[in-house]
N, C-alpha and C. Protein backbone atom coordinates (compact mmCIF):
# COMPACT_ATOMS: atom_id res chain seq x y z
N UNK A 1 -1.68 -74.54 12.60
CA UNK A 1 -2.89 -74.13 13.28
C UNK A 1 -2.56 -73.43 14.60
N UNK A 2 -1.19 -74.25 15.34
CA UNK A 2 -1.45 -72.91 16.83
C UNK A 2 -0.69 -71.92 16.21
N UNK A 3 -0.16 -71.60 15.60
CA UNK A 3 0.40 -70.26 14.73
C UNK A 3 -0.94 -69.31 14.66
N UNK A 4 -1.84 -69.85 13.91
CA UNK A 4 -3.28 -68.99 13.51
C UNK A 4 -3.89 -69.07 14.92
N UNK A 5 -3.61 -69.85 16.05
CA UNK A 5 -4.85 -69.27 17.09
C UNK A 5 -3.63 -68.33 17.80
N UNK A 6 -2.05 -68.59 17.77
CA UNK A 6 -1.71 -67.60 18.51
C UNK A 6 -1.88 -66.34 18.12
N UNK A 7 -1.85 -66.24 16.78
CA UNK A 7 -2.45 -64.77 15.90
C UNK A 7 -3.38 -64.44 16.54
N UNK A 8 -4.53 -64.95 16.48
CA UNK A 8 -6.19 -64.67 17.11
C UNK A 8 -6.09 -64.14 19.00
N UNK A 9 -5.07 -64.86 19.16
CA UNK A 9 -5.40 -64.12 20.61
C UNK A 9 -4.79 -62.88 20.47
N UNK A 10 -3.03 -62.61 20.15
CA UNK A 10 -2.57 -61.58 20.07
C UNK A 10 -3.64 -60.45 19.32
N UNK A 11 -4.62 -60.77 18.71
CA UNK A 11 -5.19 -59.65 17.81
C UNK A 11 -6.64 -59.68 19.01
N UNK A 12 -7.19 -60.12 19.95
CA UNK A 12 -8.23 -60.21 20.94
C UNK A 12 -7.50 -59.22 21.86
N UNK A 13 -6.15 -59.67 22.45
CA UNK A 13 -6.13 -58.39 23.19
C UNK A 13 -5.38 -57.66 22.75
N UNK A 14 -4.94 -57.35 21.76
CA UNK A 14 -4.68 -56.02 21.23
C UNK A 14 -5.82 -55.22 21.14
N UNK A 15 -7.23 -55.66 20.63
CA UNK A 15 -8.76 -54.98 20.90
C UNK A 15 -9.07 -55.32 22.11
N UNK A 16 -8.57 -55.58 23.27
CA UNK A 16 -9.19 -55.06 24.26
C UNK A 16 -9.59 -56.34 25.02
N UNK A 17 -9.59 -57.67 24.81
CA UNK A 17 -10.67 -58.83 24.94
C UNK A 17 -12.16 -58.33 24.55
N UNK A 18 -12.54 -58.01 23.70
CA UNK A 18 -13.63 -58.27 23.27
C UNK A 18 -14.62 -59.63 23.05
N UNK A 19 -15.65 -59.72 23.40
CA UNK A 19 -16.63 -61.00 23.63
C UNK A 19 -16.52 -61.26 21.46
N UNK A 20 -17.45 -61.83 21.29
CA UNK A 20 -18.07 -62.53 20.45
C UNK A 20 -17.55 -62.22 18.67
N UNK A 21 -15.87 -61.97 18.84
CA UNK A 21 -15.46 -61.76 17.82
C UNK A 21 -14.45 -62.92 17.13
N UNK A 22 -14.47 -64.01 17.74
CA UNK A 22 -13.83 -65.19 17.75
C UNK A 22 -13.77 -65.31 16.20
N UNK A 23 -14.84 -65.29 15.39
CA UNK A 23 -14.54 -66.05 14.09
C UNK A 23 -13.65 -64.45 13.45
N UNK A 24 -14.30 -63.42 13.74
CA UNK A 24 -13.56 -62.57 13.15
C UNK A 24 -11.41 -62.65 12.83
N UNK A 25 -11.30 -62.23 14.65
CA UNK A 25 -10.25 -63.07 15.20
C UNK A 25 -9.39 -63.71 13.90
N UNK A 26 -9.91 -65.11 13.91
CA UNK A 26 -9.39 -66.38 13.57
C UNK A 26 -9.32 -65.59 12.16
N UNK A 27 -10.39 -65.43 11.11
CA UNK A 27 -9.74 -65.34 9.93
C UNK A 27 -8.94 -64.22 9.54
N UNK A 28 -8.65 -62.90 10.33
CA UNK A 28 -7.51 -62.17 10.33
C UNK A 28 -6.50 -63.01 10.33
N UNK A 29 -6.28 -63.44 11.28
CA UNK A 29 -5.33 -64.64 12.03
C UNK A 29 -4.24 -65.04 10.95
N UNK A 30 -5.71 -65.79 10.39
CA UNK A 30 -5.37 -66.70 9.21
C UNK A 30 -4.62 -65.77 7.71
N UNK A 31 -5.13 -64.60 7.91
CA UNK A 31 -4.23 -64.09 6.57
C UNK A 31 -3.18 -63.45 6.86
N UNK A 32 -2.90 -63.05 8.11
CA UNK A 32 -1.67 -62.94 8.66
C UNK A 32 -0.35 -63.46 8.48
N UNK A 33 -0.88 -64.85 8.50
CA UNK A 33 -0.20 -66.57 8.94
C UNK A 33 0.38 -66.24 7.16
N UNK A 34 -0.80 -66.53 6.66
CA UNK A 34 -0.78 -66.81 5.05
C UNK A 34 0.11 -65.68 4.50
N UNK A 35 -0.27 -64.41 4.94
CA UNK A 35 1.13 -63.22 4.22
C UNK A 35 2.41 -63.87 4.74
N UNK A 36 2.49 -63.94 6.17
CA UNK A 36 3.83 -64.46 6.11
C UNK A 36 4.73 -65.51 5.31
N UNK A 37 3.43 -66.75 5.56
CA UNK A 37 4.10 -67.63 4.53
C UNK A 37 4.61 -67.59 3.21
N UNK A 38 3.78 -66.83 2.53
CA UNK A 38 4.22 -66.45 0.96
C UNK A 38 4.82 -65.43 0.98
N UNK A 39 5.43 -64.60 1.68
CA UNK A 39 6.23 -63.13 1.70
C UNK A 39 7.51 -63.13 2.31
N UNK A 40 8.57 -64.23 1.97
CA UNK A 40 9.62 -64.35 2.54
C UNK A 40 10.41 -63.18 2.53
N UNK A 41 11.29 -62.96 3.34
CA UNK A 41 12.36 -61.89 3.70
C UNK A 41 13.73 -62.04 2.69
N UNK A 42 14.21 -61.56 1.87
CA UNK A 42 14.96 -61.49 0.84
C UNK A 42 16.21 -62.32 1.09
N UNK A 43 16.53 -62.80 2.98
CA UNK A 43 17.66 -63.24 3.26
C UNK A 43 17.12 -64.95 3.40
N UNK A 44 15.86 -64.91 2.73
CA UNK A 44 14.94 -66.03 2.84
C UNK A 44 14.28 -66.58 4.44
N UNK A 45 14.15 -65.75 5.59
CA UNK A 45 13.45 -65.57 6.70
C UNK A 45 12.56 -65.51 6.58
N UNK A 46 11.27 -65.87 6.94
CA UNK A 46 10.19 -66.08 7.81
C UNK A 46 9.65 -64.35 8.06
N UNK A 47 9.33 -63.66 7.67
CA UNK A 47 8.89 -62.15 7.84
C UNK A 47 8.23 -62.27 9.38
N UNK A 48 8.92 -61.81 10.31
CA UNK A 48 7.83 -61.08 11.60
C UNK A 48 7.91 -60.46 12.02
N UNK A 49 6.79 -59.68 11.94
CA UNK A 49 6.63 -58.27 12.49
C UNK A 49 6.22 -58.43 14.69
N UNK A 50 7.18 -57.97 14.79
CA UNK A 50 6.82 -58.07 16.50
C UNK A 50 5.63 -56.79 16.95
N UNK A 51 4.62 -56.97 17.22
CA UNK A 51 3.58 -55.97 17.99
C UNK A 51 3.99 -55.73 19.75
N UNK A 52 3.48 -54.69 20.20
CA UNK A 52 3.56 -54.68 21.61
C UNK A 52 2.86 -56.29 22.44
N UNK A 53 2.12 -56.21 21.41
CA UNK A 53 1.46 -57.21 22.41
C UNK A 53 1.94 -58.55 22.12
N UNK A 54 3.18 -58.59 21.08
CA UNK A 54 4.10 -60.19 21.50
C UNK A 54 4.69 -59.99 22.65
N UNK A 55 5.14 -58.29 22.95
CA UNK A 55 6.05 -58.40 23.88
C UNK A 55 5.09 -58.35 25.26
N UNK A 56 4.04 -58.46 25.24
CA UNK A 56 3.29 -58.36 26.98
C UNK A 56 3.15 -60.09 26.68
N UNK A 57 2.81 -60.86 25.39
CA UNK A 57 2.87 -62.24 26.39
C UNK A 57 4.20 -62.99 26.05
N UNK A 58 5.42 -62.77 25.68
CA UNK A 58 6.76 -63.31 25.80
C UNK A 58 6.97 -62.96 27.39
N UNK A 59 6.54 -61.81 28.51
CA UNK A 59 6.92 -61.85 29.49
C UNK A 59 5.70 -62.69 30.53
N UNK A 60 4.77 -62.90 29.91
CA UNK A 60 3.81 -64.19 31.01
C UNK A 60 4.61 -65.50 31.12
């Protein structure tokens, strides 16, 4: 579960902080989470794709 809300924020401000899109958010989130899980990396890794916006909050 904080896997899927850290998804949901990274995808809030990637749009900007937008108000009242919370449930939207979350179930992107959630199929995100879910591709990764079932879409292993051939060396059997964990697939992640890094966005700009892991790298603005790895430096907070």
């Amino acid at each position: 579960m904080d896997e899927i809300r850290h998804e949901a924020y990274l995808l809030w401000l990637q749009e900007g902080c937008p108000e009242g899109r919370e449930v939207e958010h979350w179930l992107a989130a959630k199929e995100i989470v879910r591709h990764r899980l079932t879409h292993p990396k051939p060396n059997g890794d964990v697939e992640m794709e890094l966005r700009p916006t892991d790298r603005l909050v790895e430096q907070l």
